[in-house]
Protein backbone atom coordinates (compact mmCIF):
# COMPACT_ATOMS: atom_id res chain seq x y z
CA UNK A 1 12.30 -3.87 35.04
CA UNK A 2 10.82 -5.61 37.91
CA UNK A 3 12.48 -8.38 39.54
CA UNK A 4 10.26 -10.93 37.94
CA UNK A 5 10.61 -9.69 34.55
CA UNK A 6 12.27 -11.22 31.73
CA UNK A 7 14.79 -8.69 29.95
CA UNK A 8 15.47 -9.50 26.40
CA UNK A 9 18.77 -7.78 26.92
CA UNK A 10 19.88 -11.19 28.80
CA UNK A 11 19.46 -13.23 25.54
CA UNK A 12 20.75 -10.72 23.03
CA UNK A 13 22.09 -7.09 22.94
CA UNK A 14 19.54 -6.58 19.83
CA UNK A 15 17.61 -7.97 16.76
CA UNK A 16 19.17 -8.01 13.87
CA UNK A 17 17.38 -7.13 10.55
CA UNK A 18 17.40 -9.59 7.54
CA UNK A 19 16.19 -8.76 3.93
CA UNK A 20 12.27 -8.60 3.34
CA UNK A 21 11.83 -10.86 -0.01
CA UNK A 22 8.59 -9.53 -1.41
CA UNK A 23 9.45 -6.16 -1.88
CA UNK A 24 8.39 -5.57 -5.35
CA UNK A 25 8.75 -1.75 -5.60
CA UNK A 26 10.82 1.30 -3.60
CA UNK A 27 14.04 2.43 -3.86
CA UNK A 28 15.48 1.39 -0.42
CA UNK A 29 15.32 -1.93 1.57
CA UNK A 30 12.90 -3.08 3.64
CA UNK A 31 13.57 -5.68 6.62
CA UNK A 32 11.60 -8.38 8.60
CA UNK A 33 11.50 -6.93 11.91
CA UNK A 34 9.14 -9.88 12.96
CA UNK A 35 7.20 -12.89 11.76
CA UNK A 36 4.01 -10.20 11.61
CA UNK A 37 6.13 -6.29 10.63
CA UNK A 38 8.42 -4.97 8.51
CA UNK A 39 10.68 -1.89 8.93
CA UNK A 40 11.39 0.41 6.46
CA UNK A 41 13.58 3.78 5.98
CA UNK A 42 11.63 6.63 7.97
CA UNK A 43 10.45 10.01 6.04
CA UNK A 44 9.12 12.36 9.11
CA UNK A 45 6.39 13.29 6.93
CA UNK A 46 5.40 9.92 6.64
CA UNK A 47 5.73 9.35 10.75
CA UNK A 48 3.28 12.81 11.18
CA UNK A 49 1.00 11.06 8.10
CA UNK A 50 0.44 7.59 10.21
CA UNK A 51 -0.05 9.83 13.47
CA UNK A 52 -2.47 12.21 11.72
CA UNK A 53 -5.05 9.91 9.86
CA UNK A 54 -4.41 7.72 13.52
CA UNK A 55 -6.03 10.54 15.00
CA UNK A 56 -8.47 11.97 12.42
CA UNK A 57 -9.42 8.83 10.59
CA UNK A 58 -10.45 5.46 11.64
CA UNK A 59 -12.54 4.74 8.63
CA UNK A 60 -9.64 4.61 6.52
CA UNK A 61 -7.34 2.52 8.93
CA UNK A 62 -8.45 -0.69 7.75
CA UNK A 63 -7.04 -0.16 4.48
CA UNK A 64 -3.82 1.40 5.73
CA UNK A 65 -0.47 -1.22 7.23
CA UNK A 66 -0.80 -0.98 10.63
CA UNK A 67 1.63 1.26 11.91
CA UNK A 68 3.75 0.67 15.01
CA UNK A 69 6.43 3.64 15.74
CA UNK A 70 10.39 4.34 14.86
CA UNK A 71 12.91 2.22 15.47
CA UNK A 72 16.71 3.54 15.86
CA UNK A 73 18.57 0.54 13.07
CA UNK A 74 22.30 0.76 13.16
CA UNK A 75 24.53 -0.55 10.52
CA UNK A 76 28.06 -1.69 11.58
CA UNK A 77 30.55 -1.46 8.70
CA UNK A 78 32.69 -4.62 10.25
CA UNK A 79 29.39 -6.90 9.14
CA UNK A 80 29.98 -7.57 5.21
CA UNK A 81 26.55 -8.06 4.47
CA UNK A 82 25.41 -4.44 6.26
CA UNK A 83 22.69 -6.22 8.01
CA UNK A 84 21.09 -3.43 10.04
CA UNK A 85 20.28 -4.30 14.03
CA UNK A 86 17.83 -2.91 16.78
CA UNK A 87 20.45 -2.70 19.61
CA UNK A 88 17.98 -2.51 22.55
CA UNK A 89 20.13 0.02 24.39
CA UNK A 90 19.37 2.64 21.29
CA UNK A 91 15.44 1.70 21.88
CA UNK A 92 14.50 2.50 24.93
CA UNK A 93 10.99 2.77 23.59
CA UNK A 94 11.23 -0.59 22.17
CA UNK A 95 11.68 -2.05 25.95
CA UNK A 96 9.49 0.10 27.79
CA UNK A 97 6.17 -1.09 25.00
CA UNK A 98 7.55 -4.70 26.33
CA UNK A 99 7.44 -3.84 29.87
CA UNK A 100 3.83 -2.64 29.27
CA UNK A 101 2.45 -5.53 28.22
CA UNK A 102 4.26 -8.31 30.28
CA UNK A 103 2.59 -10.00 32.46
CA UNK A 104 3.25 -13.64 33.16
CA UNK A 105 -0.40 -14.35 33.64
CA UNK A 106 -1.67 -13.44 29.94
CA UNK A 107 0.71 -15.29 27.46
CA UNK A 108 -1.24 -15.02 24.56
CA UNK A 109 -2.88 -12.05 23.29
CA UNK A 110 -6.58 -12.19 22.00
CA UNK A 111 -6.64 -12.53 18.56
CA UNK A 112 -10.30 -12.47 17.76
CA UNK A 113 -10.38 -9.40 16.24
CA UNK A 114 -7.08 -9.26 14.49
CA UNK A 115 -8.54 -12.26 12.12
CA UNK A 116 -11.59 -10.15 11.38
CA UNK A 117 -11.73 -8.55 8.06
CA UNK A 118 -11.56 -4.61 9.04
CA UNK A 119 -11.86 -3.97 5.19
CA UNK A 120 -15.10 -6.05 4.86
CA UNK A 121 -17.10 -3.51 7.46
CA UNK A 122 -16.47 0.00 9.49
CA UNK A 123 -14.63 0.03 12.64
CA UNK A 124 -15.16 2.83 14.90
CA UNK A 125 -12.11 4.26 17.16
CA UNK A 126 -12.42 1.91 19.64
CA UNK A 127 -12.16 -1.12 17.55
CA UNK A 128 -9.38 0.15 15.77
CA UNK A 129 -7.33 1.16 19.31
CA UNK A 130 -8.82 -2.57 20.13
CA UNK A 131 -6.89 -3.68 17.21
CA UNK A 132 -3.69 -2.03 17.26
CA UNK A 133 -3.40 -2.93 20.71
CA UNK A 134 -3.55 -6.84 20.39
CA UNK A 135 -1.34 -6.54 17.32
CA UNK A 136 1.13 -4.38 19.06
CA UNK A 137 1.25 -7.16 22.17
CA UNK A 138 1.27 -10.19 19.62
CA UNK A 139 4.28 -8.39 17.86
CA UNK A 140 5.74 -7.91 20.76
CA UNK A 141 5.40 -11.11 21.99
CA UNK A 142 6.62 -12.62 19.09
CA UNK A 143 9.84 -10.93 18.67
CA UNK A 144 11.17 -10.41 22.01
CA UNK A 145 9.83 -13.55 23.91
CA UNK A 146 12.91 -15.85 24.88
CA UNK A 147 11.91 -18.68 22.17
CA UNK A 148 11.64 -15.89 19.38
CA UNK A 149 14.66 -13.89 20.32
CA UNK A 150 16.99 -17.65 20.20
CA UNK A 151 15.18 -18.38 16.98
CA UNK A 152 16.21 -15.29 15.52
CA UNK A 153 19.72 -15.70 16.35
CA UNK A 154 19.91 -19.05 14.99
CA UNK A 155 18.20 -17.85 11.51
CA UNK A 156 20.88 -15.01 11.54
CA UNK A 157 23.96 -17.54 11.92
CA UNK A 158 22.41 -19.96 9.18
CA UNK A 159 21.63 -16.69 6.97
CA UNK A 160 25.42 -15.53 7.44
CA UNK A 161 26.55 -19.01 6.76
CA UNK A 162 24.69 -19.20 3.68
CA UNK A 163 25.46 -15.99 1.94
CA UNK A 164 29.16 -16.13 2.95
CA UNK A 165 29.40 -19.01 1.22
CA UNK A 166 27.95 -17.04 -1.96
CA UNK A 167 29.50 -14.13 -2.03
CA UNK A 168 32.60 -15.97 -2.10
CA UNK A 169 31.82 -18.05 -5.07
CA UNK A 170 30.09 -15.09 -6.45
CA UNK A 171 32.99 -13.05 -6.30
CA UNK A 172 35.20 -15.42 -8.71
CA UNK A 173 32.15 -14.74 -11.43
CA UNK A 174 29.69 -13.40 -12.42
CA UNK A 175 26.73 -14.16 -10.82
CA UNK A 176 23.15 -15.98 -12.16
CA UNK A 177 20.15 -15.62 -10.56
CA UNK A 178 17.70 -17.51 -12.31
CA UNK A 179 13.84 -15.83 -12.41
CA UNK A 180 10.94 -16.44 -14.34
CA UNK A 181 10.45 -12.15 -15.03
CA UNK A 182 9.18 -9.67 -17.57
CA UNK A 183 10.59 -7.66 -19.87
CA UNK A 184 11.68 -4.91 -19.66
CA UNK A 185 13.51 -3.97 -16.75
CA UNK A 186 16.51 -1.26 -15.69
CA UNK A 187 18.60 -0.42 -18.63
CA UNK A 188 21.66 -2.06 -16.57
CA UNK A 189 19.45 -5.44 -16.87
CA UNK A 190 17.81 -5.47 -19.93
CA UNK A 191 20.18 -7.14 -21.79
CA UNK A 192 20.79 -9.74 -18.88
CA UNK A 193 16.97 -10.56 -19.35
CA UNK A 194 17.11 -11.16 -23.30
CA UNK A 195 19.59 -13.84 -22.53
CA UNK A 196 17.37 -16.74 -21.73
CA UNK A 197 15.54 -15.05 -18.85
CA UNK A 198 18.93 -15.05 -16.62
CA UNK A 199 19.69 -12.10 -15.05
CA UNK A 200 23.13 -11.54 -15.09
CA UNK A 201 25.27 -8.84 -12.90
CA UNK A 202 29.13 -8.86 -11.94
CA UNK A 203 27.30 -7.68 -8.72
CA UNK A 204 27.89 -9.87 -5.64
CA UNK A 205 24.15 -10.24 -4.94
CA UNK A 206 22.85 -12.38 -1.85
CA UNK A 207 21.13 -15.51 -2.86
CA UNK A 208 18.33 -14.61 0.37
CA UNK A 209 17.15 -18.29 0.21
CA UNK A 210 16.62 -18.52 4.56
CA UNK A 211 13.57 -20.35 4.41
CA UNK A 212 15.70 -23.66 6.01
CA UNK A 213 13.04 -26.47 6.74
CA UNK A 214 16.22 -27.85 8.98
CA UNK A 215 16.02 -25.00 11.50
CA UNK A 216 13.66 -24.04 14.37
CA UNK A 217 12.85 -20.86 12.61
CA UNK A 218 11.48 -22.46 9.39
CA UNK A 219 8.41 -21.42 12.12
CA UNK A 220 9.26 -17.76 11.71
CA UNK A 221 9.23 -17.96 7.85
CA UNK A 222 6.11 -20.64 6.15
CA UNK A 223 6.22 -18.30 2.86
CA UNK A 224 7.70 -19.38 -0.52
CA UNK A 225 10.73 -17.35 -1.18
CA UNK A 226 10.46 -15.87 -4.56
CA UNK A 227 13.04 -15.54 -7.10
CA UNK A 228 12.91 -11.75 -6.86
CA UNK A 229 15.36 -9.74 -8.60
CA UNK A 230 14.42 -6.52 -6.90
CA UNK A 231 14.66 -7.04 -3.40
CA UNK A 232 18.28 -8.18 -4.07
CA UNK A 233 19.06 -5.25 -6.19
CA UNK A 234 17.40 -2.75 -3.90
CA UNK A 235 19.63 -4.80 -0.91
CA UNK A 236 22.57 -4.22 -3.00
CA UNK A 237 22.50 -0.88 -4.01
CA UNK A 238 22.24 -0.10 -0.11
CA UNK A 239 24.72 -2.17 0.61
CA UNK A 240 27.04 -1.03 -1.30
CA UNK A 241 26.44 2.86 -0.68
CA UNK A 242 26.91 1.90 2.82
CA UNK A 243 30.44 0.54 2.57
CA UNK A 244 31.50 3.74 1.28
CA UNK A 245 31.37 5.76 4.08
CA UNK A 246 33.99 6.17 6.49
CA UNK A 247 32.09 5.93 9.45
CA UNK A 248 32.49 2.45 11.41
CA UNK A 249 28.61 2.83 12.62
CA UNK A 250 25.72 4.10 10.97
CA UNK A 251 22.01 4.84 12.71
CA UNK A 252 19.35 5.62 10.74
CA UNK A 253 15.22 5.50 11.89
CA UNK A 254 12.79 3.67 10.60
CA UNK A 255 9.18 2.86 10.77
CA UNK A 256 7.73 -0.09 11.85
CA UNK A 257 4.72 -1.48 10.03
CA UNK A 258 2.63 -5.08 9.48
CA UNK A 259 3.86 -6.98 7.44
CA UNK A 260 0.87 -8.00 4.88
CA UNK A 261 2.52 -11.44 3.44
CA UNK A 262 2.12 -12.74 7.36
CA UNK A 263 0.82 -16.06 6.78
CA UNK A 264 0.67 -15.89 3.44
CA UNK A 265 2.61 -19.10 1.78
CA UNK A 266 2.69 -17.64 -1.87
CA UNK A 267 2.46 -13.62 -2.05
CA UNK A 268 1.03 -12.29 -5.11
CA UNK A 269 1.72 -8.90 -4.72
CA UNK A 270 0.45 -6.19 -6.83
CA UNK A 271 2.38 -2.26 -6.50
CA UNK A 272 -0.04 0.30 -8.10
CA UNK A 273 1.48 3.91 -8.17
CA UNK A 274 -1.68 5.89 -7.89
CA UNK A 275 -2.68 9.48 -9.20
CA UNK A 276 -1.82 11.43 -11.98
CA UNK A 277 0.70 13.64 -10.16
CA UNK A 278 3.93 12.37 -8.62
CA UNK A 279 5.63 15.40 -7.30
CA UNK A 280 5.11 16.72 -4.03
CA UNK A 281 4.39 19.90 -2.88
CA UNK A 282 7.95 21.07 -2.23
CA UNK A 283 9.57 19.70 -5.45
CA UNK A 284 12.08 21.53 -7.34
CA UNK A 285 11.29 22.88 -11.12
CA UNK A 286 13.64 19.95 -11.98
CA UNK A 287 11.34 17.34 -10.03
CA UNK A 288 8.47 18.87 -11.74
CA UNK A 289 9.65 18.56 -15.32
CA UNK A 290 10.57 14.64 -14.58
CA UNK A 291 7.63 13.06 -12.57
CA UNK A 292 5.25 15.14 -15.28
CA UNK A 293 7.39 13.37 -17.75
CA UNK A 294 6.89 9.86 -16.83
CA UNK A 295 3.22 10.15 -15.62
CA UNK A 296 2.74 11.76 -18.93
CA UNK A 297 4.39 8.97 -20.68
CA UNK A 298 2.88 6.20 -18.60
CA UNK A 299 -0.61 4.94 -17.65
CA UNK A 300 -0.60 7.75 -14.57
CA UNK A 301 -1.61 10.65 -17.23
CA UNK A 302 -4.97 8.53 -18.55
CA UNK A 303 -6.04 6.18 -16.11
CA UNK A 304 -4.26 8.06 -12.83
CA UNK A 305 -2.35 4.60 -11.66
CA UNK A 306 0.34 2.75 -13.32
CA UNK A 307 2.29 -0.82 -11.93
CA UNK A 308 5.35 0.05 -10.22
CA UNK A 309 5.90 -3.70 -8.74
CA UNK A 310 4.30 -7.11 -9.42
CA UNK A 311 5.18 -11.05 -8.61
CA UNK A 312 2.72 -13.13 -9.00
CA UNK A 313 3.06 -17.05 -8.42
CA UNK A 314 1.83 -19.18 -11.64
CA UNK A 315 2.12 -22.88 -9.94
CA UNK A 316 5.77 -23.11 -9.12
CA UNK A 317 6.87 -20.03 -11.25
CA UNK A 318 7.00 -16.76 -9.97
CA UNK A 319 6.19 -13.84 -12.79
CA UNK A 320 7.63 -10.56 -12.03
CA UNK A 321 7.55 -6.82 -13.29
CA UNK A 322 9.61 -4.03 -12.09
CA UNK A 323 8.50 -0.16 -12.28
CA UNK A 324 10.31 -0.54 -15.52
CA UNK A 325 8.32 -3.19 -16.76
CA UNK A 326 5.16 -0.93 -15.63
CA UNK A 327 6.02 2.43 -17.12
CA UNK A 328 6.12 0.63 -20.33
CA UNK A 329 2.58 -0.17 -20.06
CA UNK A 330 -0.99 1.02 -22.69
CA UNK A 331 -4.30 1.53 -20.78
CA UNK A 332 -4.78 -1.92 -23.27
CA UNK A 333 -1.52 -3.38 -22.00
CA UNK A 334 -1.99 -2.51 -18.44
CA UNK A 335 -5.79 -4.29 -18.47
CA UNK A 336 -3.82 -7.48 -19.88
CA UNK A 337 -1.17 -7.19 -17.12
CA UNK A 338 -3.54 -7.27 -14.46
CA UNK A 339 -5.15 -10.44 -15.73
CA UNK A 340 -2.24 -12.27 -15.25
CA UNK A 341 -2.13 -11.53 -11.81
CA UNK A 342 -5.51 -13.52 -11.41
CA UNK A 343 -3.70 -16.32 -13.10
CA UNK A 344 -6.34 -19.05 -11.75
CA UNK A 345 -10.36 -19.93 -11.47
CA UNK A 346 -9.86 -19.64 -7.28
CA UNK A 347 -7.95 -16.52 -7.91
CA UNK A 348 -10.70 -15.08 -10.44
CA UNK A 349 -13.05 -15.31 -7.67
CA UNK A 350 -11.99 -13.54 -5.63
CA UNK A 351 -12.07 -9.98 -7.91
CA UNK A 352 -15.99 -9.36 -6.71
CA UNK A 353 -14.84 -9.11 -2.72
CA UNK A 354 -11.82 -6.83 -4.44
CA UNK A 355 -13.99 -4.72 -6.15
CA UNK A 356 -16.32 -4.01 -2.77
CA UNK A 357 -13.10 -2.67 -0.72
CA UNK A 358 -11.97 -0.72 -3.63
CA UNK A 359 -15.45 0.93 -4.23
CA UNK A 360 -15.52 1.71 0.00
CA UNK A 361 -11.51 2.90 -0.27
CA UNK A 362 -12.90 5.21 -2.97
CA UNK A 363 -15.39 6.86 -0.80
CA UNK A 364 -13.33 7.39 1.61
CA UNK A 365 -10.86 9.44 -0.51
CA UNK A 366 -13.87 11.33 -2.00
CA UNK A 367 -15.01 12.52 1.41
CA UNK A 368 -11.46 13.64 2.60
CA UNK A 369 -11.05 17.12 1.40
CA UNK A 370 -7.90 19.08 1.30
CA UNK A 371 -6.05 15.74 0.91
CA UNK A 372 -2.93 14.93 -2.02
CA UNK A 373 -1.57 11.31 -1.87
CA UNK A 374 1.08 12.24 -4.62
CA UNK A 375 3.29 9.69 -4.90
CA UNK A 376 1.82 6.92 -2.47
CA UNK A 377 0.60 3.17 -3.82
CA UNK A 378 -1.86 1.17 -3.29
CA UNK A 379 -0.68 -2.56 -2.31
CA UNK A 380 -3.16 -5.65 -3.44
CA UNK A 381 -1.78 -9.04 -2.12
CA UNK A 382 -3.38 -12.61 -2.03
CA UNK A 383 -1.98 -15.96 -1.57
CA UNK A 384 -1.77 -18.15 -4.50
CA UNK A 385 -1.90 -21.30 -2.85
CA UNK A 386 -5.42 -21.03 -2.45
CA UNK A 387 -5.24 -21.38 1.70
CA UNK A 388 -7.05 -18.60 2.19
CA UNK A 389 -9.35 -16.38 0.30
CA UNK A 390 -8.40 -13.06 1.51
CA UNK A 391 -7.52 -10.14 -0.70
CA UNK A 392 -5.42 -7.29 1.34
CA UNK A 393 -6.05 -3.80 -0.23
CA UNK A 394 -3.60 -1.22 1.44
CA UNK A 395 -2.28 2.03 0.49
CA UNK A 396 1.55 2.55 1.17
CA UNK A 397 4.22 5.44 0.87
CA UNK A 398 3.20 8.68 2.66
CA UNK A 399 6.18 10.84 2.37
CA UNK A 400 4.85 13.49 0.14
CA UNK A 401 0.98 13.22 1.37
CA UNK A 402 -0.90 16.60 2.05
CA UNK A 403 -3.12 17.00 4.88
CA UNK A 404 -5.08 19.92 5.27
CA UNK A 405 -3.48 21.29 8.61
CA UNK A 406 0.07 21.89 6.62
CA UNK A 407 0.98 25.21 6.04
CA UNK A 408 0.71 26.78 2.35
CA UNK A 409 3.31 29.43 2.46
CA UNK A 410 6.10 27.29 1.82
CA UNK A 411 4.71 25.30 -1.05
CA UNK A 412 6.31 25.85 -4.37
CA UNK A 413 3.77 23.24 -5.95
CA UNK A 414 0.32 23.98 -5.29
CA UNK A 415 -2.17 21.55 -5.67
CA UNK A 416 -5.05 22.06 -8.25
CA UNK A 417 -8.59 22.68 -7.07
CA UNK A 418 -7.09 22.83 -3.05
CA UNK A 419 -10.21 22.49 -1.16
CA UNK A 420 -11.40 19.47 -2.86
CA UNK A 421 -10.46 15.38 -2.60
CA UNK A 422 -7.26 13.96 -4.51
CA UNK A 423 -9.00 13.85 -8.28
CA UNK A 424 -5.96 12.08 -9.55
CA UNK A 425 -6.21 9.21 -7.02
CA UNK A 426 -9.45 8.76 -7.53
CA UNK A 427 -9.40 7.87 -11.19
CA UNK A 428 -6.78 5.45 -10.55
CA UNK A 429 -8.98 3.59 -8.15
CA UNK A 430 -11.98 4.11 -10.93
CA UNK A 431 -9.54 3.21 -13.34
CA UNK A 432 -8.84 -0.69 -11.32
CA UNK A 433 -12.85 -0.74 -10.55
CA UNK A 434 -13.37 -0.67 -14.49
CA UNK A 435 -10.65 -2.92 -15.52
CA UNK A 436 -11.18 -5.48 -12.39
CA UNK A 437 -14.99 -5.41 -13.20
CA UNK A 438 -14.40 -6.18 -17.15
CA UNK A 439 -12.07 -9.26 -16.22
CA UNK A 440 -14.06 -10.73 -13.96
CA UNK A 441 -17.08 -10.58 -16.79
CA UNK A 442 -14.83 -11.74 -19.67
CA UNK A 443 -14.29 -14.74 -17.82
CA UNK A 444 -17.12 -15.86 -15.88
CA UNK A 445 -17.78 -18.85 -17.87
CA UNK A 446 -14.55 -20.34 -16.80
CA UNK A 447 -16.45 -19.54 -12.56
CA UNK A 448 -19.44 -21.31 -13.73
């Protein structure tokens, strides 16, 4: 680095990960990398999936997370909560994206066009690189300036602090975590749920309550924390899988990507498993036999999506289903689901601006041939406290994706009709247009 040039490594050897609370879905954890990304387990399909549509499609880059590289996360076993860290010596990339966008003279990114609505019009190439560069100096920025880097620490300490302190209660009993939820969940929790609503586990689970208005980095954090079972169980199950290994240091990649509940003070966020086929190209016969299984005895079979995540905020409450919950589901049943996550009038309104980016996401999928999102989801998030009147529409989970330069001879899964769009993806997105469309009719007197 240059001799004028601040080097993050003089703060901090790295940035340690903590627990991302609105994860609502997925079977590993995801972490706050930043007030504005998340990190999450890499697949290298999914890497080549971001890079590929990158390069081949800006129209449908508005509705995807923006995606900002691999990071190298190591796990030490001596830290009892496993929380991973970005040691800046194992990201060298990590320093060098700093270095290129330092300069003393230019503090603050332009944000112009990061508060535009890319969903509400079509971005060429150039406004999308536009884009993705002011978000990648902003994130920058906001994780590895001086302020951020000592406000991280601090939030780190009090996090430690706090979830010490429970795991050592927790430990003497069973713990409680009291949520306002929806049956059913997991087997394991089902019964916990019948029993007033608690859910009950012998499991020390973190309490992930780090939204402290007494520290500086109450900044870093305005949302509401939920009472979300499944990020802790998700953190858990990690967790404890991790302590079982012998080695004293574990790295693992993952991908960095915005974080959608950025400035959003109470995420209602909606998981929607799309298609009607789950398996990938590459699955086994056993694979096969169970994904056909569940779509078959879900809503994935006749409408071609099905919830796989939900918590939506009902004044102070917080309503959540698990995959569980969603696999449960009738095409009648899944229509009444989703009108309770447009609990409110304000909320109502918002379904016409919804149905507009789902209508434009659909042709987009219709015009990309030789494409199979099996097994990705569709994200819909809005903020309950009525702030702001934005609706996010993103699609998630790219690790079994087809594009059409792969290469056939390998595939022990062919996909049906191969030179045409995703069909099954397709009437899932139908499927949402027709049920979002008939709420917001059923209740316009209440908008009047």
């Amino acid at each position: 680095m240059t001799k004028d040039m601040y080097d993050p490594k003089n703060i901090t050897s790295g940035i340690t990960l903590l627990p991302f609370d609105n994860q609502v879905g997925g079977h590993t954890s995801i972490f706050r990398f930043s007030k504005k990304t998340i990190c999450k387990p890499a697949s290298h399909k999914e890497q080549q999936v971001y890079d590929y549509l990158d390069l081949n499609h800006p129209e449908l880059l508005p509705f995807l997370s923006q995606y900002l590289g691999v990071l190298n996360v190591t796990y030490h076993q001596k830290n009892l909560h496993l929380l991973p860290e970005v040691i800046f010596e194992k990201n060298e990339k990590l320093l060098d994206d700093w270095k290129s966008i330092y300069n003393l003279d230019d503090i603050t990114p332009s944000s112009d066009i990061l508060e535009k609505d890319f969903q509400q019009w079509s971005p060429n190439a150039d406004e999308c690189n536009m884009r993705f560069k002011a978000f990648r100096k902003r994130v920058l920025r906001e994780a590895l300036s001086p302020t951020a880097l000592k406000e991280r620490i601090q939030l780190v300490q009090d996090w430690n602090k706090e979830n010490n302190c429970s795991m050592t209660i927790m430990s003497k009993r069973p713990s409680i975590i009291t949520c306002t939820t929806s049956a059913p969940q997991s087997p394991r929790l089902l019964a916990a749920f019948n029993k007033n609503k608690k859910l009950v586990t012998t499991d020390p689970l973190p309490t992930f309550n780090h939204n402290n208005p007494s520290v500086s980095s109450a900044r870093w954090q305005p949302r509401k924390v939920p009472d979300n079972p499944w990020s802790q169980q998700v953190y858990e199950k990690d967790r404890q899988r991790l302590l079982q290994l012998e080695k004293s240091e574990v790295v693992k990649q993952f991908i960095l990507l915005e974080d959608l509940t950025d400035e959003v003070q109470y995420p209602c966020v909606l998981d929607l498993k799309m298609g009607t086929r789950q398996h990938g190209v590459y699955a086994t016969e056993a694979k096969v036999k169970s994904q056909t299984k569940k779509c078959q005895a879900s809503t994935s079979a006749a409408l071609g999506v099905r919830i796989c995540g939900m918590q939506v905020y009902q004044g102070e409450e917080c309503l959540f289903y698990d995959k569980y919950s969603g696999r449960q589901l009738t095409p009648t049943t899944f229509k009444s689901t989703l009108e309770k996550y447009f609990h409110h009038k304000q909320q109502l309104s918002q379904i016409p601006v919804l149905l507009r980016k789902l209508s434009r996401l659909s042709k987009i999928i219709a015009s990309l041939e030789r494409y199979r999102f099996y097994g990705s989801s569709l994200l819909i998030i809005y903020d309950a406290s009525g702030k702001s009147n934005k609706i996010d529409v993103r699609m998630i989970d790219f690790a079994k994706t087809l594009t059409p330069d792969q290469d056939t001879t390998e595939f022990t899964c062919h996909p049906k009709r191969p030179t045409e769009p995703d069909h099954g993806y397709l009437l899932g997105l139908n499927s949402l247009i027709h049920c979002f469309t008939n709420i917001y009719n059923e209740h316009l007197d209440e908008l009047e």
